[in-house]
N, C-alpha and C. Protein backbone atom coordinates (compact mmCIF):
# COMPACT_ATOMS: atom_id res chain seq x y z
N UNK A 1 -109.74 41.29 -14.37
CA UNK A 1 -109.59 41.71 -15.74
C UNK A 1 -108.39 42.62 -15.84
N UNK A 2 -107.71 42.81 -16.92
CA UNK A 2 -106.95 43.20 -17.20
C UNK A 2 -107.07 44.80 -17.33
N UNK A 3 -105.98 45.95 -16.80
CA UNK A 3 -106.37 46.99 -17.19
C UNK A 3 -106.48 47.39 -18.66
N UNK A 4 -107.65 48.68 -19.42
CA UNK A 4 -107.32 48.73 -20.52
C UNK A 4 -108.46 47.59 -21.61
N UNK A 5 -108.86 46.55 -20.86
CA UNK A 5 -109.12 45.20 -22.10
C UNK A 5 -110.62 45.64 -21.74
N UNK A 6 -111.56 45.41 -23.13
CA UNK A 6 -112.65 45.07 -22.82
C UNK A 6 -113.16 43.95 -22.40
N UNK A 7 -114.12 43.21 -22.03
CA UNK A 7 -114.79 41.66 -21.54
C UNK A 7 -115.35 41.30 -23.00
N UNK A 8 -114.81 40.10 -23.35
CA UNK A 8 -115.66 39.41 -24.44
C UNK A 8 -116.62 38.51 -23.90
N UNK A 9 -117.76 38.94 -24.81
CA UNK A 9 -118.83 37.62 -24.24
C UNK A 9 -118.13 36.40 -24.85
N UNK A 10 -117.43 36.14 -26.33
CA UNK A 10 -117.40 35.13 -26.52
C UNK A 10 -116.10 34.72 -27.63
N UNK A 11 -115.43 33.60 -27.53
CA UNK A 11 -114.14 34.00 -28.58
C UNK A 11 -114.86 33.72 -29.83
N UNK A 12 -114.41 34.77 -31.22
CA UNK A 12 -115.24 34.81 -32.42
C UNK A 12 -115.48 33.51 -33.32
N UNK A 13 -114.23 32.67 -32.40
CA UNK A 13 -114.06 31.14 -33.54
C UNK A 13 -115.11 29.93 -32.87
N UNK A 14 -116.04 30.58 -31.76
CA UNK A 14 -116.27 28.94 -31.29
C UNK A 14 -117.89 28.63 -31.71
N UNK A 15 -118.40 29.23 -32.42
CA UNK A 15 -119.47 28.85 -33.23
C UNK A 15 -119.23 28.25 -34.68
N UNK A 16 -120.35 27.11 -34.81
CA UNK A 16 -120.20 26.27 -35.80
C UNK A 16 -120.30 27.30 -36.98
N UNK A 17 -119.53 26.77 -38.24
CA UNK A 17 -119.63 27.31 -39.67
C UNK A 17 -121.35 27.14 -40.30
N UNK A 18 -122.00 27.88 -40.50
CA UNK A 18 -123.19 27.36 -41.07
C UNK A 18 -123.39 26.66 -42.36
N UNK A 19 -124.12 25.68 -42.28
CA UNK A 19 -123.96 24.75 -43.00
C UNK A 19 -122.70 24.01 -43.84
N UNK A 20 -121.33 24.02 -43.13
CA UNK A 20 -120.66 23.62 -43.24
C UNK A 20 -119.92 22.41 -42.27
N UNK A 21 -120.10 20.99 -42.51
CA UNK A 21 -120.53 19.96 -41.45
C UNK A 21 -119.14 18.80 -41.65
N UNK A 22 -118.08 19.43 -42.61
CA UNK A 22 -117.09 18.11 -42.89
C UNK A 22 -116.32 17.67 -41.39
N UNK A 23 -115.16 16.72 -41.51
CA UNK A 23 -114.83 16.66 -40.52
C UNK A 23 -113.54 17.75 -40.32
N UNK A 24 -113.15 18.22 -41.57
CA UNK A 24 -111.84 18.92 -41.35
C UNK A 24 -112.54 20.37 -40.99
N UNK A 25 -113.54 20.97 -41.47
CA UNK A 25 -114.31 21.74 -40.85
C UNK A 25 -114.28 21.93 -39.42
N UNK A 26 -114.57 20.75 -38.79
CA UNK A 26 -114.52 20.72 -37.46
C UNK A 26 -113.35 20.39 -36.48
N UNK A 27 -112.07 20.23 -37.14
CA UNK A 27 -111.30 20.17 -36.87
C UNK A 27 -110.47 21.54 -36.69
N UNK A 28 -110.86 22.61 -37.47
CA UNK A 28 -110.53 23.21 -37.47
C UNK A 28 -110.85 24.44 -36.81
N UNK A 29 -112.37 24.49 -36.47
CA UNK A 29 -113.01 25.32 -35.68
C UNK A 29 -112.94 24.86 -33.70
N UNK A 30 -112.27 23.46 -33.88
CA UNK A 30 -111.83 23.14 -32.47
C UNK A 30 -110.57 23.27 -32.15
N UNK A 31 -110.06 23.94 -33.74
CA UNK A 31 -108.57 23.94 -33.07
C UNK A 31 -107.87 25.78 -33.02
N UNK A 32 -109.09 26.67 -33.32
CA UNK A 32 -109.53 27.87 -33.02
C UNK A 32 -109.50 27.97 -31.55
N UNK A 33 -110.60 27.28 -31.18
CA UNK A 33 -111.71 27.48 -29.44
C UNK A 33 -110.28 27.12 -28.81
N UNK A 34 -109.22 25.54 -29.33
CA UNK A 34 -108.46 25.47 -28.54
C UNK A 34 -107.27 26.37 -28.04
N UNK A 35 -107.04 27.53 -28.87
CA UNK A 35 -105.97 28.09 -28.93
C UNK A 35 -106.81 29.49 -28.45
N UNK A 36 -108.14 29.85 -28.31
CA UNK A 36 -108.66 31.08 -27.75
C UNK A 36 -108.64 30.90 -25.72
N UNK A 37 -108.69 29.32 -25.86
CA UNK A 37 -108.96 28.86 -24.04
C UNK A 37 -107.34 28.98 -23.35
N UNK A 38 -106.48 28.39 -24.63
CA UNK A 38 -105.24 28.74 -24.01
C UNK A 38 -104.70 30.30 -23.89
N UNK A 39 -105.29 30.69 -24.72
CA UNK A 39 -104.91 32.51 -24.83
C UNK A 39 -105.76 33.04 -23.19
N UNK A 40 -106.60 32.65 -23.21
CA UNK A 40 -107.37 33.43 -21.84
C UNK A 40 -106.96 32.72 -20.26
N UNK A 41 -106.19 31.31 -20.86
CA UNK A 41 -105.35 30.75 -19.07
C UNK A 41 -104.49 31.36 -19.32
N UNK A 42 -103.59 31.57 -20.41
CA UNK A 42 -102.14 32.55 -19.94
C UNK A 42 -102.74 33.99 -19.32
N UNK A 43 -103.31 34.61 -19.96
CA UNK A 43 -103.81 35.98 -19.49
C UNK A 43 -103.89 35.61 -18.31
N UNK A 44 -104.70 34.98 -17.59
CA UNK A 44 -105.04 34.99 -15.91
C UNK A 44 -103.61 34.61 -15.54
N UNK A 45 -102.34 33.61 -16.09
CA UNK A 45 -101.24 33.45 -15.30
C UNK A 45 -100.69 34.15 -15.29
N UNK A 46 -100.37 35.42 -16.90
CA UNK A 46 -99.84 36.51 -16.67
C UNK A 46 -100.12 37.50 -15.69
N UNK A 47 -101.54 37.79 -15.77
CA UNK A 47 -101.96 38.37 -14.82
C UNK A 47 -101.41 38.32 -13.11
N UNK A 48 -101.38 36.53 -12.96
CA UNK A 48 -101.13 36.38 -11.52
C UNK A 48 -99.31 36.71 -11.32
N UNK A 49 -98.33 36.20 -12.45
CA UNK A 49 -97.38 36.28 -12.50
C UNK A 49 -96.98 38.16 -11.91
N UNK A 50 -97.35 39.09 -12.50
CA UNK A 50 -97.02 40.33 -12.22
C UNK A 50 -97.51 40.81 -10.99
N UNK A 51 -98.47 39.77 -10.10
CA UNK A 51 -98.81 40.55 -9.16
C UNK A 51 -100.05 41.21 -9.58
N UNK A 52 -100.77 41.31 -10.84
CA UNK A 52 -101.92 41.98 -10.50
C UNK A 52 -103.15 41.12 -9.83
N UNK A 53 -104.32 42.48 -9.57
CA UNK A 53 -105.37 41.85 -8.82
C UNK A 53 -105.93 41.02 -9.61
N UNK A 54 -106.27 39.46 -9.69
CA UNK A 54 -107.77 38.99 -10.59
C UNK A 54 -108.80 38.44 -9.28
N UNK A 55 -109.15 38.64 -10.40
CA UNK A 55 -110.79 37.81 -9.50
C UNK A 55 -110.55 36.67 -8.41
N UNK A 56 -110.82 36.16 -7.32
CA UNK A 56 -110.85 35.16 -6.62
C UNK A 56 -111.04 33.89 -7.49
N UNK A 57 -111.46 33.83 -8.40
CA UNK A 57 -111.46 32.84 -8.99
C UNK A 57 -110.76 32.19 -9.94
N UNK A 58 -109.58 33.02 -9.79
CA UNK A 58 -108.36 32.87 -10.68
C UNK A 58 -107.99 31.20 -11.00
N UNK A 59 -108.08 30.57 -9.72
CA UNK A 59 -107.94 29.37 -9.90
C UNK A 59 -108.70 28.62 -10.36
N UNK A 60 -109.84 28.34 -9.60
CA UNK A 60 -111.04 28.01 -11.00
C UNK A 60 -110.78 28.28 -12.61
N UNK A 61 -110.46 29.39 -13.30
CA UNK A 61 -109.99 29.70 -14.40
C UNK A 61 -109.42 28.91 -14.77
N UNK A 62 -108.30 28.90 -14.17
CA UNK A 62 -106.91 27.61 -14.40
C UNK A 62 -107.36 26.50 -14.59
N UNK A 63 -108.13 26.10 -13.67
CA UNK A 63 -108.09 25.12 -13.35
C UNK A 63 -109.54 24.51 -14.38
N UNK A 64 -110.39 25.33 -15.24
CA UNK A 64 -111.21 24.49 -16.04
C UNK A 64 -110.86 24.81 -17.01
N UNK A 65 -110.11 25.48 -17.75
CA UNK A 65 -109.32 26.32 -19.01
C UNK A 65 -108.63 25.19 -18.93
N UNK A 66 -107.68 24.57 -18.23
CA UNK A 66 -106.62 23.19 -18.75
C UNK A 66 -107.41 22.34 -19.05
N UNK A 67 -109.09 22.39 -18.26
CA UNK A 67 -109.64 20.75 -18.40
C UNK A 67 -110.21 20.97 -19.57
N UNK A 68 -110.37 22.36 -20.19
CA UNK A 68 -111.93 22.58 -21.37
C UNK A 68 -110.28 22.46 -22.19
N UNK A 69 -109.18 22.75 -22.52
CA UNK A 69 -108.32 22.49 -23.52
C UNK A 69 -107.72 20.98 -23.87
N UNK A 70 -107.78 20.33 -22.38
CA UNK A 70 -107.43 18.52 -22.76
C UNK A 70 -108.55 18.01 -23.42
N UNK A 71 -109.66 18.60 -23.06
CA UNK A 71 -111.23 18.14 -23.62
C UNK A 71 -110.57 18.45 -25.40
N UNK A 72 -110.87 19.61 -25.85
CA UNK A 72 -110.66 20.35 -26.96
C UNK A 72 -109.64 19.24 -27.87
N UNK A 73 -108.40 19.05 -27.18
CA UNK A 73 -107.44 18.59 -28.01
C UNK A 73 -107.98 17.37 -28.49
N UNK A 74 -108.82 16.29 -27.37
CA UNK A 74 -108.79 15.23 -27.72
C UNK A 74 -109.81 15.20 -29.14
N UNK A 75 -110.49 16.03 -29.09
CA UNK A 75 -111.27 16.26 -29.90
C UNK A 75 -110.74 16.41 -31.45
N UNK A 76 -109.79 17.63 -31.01
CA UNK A 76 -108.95 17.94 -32.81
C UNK A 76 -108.01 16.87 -33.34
């Protein structure tokens, strides 16, 4: 983690609109989640880029953050 940042349990955009079910609706709330998954793989590359410590699992990160965003896109 980053110095300074709190831990989010969750990014604020990736729950459904209630009772709101169109398709542009959902286009749009996947294209939120998609741009919160890319915000949190740069953080870990920034992170690795400067040399700071992350978690051992840095790669894992990477490495399901690209797959949960190709998922995402195909979607939006």
């Amino acid at each position: 983690m980053l110095p300074g940042r709190a831990p989010r349990e969750r990014s604020p955009g990736a729950t459904r609109p209630a009772g709101r079910r169109s398709r542009a609706d959902e286009r749009r709330v996947v294209g939120i989640v998609h741009g919160e998954v890319g915000e949190r793989v740069a953080a870990v590359e920034m992170a690795r880029a400067i040399g700071a410590r992350v978690a051992g699992e840095a790669q894992a990160i990477l490495t399901l953050g690209s797959r949960i965003a190709a998922m995402l896109w195909r979607l939006g």
